[in-house]
N, C-alpha and C. Protein backbone atom coordinates (compact mmCIF):
# COMPACT_ATOMS: atom_id res chain seq x y z
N UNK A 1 75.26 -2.14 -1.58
CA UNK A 1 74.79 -2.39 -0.24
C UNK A 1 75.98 -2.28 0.72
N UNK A 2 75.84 -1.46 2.12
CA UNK A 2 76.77 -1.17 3.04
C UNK A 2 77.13 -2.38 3.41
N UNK A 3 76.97 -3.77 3.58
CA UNK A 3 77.17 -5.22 3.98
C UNK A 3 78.00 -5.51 3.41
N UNK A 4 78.34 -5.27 1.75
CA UNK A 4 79.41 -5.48 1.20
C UNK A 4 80.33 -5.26 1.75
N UNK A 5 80.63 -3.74 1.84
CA UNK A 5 81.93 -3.02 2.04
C UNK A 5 82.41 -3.47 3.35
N UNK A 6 81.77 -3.62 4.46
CA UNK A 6 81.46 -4.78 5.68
C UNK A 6 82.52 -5.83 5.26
N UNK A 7 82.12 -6.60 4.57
CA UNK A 7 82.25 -8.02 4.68
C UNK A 7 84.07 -7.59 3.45
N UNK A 8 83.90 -6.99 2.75
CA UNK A 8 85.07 -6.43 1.85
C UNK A 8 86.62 -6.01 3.18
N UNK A 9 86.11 -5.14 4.03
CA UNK A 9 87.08 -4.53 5.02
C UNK A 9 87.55 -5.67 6.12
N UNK A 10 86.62 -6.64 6.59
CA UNK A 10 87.56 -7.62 7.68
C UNK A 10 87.46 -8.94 6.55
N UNK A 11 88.11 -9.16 5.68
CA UNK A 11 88.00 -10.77 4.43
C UNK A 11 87.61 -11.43 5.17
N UNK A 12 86.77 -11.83 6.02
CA UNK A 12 85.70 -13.14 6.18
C UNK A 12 84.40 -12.98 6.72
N UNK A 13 83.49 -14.31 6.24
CA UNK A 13 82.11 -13.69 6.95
C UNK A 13 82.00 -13.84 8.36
N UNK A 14 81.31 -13.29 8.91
CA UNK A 14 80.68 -13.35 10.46
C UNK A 14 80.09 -14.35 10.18
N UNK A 15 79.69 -14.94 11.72
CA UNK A 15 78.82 -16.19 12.06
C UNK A 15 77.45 -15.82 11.94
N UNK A 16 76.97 -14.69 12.58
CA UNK A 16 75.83 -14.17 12.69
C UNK A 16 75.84 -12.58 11.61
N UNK A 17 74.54 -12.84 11.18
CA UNK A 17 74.08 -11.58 10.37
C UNK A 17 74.15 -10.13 11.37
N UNK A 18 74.19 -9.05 10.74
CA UNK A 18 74.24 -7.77 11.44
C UNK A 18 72.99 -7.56 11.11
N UNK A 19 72.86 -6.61 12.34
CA UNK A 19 71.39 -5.51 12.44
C UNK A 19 71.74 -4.38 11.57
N UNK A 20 71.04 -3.39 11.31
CA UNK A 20 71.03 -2.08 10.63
C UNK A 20 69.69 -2.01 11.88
N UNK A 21 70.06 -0.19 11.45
CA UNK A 21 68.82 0.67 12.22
C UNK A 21 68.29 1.60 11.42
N UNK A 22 67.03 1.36 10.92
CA UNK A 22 66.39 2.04 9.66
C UNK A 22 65.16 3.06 10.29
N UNK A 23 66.07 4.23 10.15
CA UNK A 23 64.55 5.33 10.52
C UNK A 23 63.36 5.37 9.74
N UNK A 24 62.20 5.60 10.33
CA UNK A 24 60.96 5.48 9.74
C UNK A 24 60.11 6.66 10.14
N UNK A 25 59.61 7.29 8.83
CA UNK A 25 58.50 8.67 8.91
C UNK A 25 56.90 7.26 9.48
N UNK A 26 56.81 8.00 10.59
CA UNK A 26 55.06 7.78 10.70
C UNK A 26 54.12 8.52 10.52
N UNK A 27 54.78 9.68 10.33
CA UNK A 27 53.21 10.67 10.79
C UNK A 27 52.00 10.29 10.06
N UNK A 28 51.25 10.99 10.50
CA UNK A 28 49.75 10.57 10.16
C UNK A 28 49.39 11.29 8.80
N UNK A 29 48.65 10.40 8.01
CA UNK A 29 48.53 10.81 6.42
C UNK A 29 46.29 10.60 6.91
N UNK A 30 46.31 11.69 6.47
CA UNK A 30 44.57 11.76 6.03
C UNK A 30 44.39 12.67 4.83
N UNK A 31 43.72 12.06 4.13
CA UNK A 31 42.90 11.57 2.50
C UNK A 31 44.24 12.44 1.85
N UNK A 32 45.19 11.74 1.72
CA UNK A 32 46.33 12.38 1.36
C UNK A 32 47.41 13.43 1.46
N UNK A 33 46.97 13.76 2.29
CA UNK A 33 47.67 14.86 2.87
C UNK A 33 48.09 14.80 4.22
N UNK A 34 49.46 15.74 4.79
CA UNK A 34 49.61 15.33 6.12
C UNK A 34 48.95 16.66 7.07
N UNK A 35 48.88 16.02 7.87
CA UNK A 35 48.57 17.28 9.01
C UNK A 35 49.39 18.09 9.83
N UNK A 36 48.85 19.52 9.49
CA UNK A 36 50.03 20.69 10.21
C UNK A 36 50.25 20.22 11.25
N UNK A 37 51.10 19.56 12.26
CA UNK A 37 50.96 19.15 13.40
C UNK A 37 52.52 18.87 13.69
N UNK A 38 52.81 19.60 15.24
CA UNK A 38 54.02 19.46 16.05
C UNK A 38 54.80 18.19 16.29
N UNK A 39 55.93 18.38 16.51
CA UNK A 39 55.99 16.87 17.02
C UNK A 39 56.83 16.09 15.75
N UNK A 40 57.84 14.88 16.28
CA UNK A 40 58.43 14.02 15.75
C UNK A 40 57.59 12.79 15.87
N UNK A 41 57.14 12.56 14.23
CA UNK A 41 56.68 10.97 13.67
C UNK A 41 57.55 10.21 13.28
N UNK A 42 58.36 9.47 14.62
CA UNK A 42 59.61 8.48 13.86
C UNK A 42 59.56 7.46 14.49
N UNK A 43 59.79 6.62 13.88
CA UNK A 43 59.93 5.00 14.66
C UNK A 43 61.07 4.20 14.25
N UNK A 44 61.63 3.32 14.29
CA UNK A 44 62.63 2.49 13.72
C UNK A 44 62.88 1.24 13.51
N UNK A 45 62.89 0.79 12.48
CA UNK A 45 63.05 -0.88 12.19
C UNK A 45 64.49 -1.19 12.22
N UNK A 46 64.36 -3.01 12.53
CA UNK A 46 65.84 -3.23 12.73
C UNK A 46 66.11 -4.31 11.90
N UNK A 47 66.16 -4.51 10.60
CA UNK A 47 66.43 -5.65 9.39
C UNK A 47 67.68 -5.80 10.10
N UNK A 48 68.01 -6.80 9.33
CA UNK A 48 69.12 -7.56 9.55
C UNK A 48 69.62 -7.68 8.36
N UNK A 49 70.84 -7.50 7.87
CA UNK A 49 71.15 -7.56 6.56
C UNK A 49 72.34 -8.71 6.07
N UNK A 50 71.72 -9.86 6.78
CA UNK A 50 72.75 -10.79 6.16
C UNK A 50 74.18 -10.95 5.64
N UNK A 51 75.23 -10.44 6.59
CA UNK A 51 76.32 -10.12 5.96
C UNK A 51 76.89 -11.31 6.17
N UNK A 52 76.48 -12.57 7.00
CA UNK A 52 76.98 -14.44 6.45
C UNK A 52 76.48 -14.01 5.06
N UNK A 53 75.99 -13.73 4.39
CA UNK A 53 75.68 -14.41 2.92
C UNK A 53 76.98 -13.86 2.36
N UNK A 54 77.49 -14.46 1.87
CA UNK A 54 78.65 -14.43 0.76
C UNK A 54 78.12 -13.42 -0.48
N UNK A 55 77.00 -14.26 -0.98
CA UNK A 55 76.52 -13.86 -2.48
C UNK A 55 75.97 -12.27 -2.29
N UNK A 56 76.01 -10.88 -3.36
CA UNK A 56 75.38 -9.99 -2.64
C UNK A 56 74.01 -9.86 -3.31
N UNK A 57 73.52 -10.81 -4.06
CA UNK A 57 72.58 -10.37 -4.96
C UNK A 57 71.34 -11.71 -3.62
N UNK A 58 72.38 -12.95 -3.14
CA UNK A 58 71.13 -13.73 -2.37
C UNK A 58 71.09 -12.73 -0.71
N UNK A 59 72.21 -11.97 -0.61
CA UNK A 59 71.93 -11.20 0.68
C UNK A 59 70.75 -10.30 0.69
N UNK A 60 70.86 -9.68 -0.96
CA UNK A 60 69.76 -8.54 -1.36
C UNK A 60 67.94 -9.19 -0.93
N UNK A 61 68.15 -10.72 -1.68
CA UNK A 61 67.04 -11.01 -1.04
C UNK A 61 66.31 -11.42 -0.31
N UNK A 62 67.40 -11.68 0.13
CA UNK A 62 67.49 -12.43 1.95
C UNK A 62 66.52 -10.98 3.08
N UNK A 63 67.32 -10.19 2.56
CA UNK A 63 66.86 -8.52 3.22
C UNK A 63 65.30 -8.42 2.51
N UNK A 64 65.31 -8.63 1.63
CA UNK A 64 63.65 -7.88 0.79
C UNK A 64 62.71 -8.97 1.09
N UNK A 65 62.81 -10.16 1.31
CA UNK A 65 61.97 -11.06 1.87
C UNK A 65 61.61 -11.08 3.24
N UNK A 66 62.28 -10.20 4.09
CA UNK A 66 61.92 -10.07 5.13
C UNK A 66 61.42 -8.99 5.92
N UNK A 67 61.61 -8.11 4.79
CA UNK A 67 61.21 -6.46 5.15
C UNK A 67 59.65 -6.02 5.13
């Protein structure tokens, strides 16, 4: 996880967790298949990836419990 290497490069934790910016496919899916259709289907989520957590395995689920 990129949080590690984070938290590895300045030796101490932050007070507050960091954001990440996670691109997301939307386009439209009908009866399985997508449709020939123009145009960018993207949206973006913004987890937070706990880089206060020390531990990287309770950061891991700190992130997947909230996703």
């Amino acid at each position: 996880m990129r949080s590690g290497v984070i938290l590895g490069h300045k030796g101490e934790l932050p007070d507050e967790p960091l954001t990440a910016m996670v691109p997301v496919n939307i386009a439209p899916n009908r009866n399985g298949q997508k449709e020939a259709s123009q145009g960018d289907y993207l949206s973006f989520m913004f987890p937070r990836i706990y880089t206060s957590e020390a531990d990287p395995l309770k950061r891991l689920r700190a992130v997947n419990l909230r996703m």
